[in-house]
PDB file of N, CA and C in Angstrom:
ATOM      1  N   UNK A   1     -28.952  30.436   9.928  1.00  0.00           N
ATOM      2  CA  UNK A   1     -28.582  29.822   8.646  1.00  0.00           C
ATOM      3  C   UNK A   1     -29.259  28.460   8.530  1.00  0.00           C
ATOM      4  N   UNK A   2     -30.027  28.308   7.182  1.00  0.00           N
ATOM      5  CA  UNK A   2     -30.293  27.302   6.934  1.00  0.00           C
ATOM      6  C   UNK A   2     -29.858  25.856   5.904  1.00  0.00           C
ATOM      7  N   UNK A   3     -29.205  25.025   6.413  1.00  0.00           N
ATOM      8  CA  UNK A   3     -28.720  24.125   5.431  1.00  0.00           C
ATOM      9  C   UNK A   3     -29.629  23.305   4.854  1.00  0.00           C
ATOM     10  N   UNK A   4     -30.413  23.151   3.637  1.00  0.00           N
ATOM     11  CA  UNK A   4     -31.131  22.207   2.839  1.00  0.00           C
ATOM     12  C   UNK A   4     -29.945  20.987   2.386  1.00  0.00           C
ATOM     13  N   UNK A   5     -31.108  19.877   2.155  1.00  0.00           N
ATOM     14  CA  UNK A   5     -29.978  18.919   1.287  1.00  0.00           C
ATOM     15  C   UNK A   5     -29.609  19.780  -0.212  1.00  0.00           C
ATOM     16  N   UNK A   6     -30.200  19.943  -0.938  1.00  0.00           N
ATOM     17  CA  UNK A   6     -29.767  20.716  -2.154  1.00  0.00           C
ATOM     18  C   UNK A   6     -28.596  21.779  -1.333  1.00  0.00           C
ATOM     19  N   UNK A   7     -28.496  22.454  -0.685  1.00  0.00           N
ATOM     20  CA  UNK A   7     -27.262  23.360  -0.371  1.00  0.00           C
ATOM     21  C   UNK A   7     -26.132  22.864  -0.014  1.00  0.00           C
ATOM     22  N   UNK A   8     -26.279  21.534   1.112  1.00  0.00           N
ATOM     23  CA  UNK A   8     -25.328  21.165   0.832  1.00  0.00           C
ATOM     24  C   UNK A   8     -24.874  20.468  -0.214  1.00  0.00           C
ATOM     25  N   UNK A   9     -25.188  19.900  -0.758  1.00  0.00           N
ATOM     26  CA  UNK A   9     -24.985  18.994  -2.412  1.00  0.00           C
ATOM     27  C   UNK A   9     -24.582  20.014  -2.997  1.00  0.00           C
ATOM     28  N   UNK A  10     -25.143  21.467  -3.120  1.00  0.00           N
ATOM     29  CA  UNK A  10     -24.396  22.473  -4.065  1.00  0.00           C
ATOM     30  C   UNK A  10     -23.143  22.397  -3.490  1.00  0.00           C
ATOM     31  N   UNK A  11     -22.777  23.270  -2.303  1.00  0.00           N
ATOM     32  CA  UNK A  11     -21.638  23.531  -1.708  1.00  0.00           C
ATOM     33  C   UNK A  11     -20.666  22.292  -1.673  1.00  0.00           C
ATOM     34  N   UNK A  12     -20.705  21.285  -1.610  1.00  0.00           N
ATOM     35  CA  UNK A  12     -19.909  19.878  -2.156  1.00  0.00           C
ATOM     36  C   UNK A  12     -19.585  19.642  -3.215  1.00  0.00           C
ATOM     37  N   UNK A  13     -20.647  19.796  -4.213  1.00  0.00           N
ATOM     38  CA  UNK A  13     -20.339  20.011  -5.563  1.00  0.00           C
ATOM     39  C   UNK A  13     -19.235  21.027  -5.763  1.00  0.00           C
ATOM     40  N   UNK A  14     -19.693  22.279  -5.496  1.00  0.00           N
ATOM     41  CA  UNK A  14     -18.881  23.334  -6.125  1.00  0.00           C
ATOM     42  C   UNK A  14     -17.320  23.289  -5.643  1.00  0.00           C
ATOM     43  N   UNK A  15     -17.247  22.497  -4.031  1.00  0.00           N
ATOM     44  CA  UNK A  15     -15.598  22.453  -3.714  1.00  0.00           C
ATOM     45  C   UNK A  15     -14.950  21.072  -4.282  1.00  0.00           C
ATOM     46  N   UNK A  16     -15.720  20.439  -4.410  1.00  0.00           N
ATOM     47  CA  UNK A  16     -15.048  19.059  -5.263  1.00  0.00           C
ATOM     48  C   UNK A  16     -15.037  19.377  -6.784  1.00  0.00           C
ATOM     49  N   UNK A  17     -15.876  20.634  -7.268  1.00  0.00           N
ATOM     50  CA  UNK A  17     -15.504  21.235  -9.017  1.00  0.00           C
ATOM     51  C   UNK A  17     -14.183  21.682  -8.602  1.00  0.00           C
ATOM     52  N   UNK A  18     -13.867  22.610  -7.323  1.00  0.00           N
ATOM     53  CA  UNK A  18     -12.450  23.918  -7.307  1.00  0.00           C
ATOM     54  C   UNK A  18     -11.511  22.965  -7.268  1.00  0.00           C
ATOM     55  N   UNK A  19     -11.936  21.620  -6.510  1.00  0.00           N
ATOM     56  CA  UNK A  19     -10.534  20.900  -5.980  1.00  0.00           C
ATOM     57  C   UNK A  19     -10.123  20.528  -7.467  1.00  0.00           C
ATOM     58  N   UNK A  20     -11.068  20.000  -7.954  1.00  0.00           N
ATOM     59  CA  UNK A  20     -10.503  18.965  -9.531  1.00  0.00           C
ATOM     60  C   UNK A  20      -9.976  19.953 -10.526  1.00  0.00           C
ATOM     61  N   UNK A  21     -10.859  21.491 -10.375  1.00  0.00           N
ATOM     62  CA  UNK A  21     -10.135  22.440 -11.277  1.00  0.00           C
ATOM     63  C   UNK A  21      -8.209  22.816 -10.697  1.00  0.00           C
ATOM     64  N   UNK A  22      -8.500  22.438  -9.704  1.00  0.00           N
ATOM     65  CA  UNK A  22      -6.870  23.012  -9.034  1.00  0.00           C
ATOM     66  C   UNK A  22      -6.274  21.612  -9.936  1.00  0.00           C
ATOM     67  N   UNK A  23      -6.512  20.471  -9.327  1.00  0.00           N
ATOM     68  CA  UNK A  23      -5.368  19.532  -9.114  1.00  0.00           C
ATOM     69  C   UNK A  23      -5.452  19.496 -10.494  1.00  0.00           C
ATOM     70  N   UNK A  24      -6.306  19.439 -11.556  1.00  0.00           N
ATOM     71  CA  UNK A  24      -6.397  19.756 -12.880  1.00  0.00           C
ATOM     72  C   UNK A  24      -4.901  20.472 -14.021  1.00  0.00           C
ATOM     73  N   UNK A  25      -5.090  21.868 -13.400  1.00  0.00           N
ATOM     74  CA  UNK A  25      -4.171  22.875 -13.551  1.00  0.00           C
ATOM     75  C   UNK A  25      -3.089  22.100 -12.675  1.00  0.00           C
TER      76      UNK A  25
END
């Protein structure tokens, strides 16, 4: 497995979008 900076920046992104969509709701 390879981690790029862009992958992780996605994968950070996308769990800090789920977290804000949770605490959101």
């Amino acid at each position: 497995m390879a981690f790029n900076g862009a992958g992780v920046r996605d994968t950070a992104r996308t769990l800090k979008i789920g977290i804000n969509t949770v605490i959101r709701t």
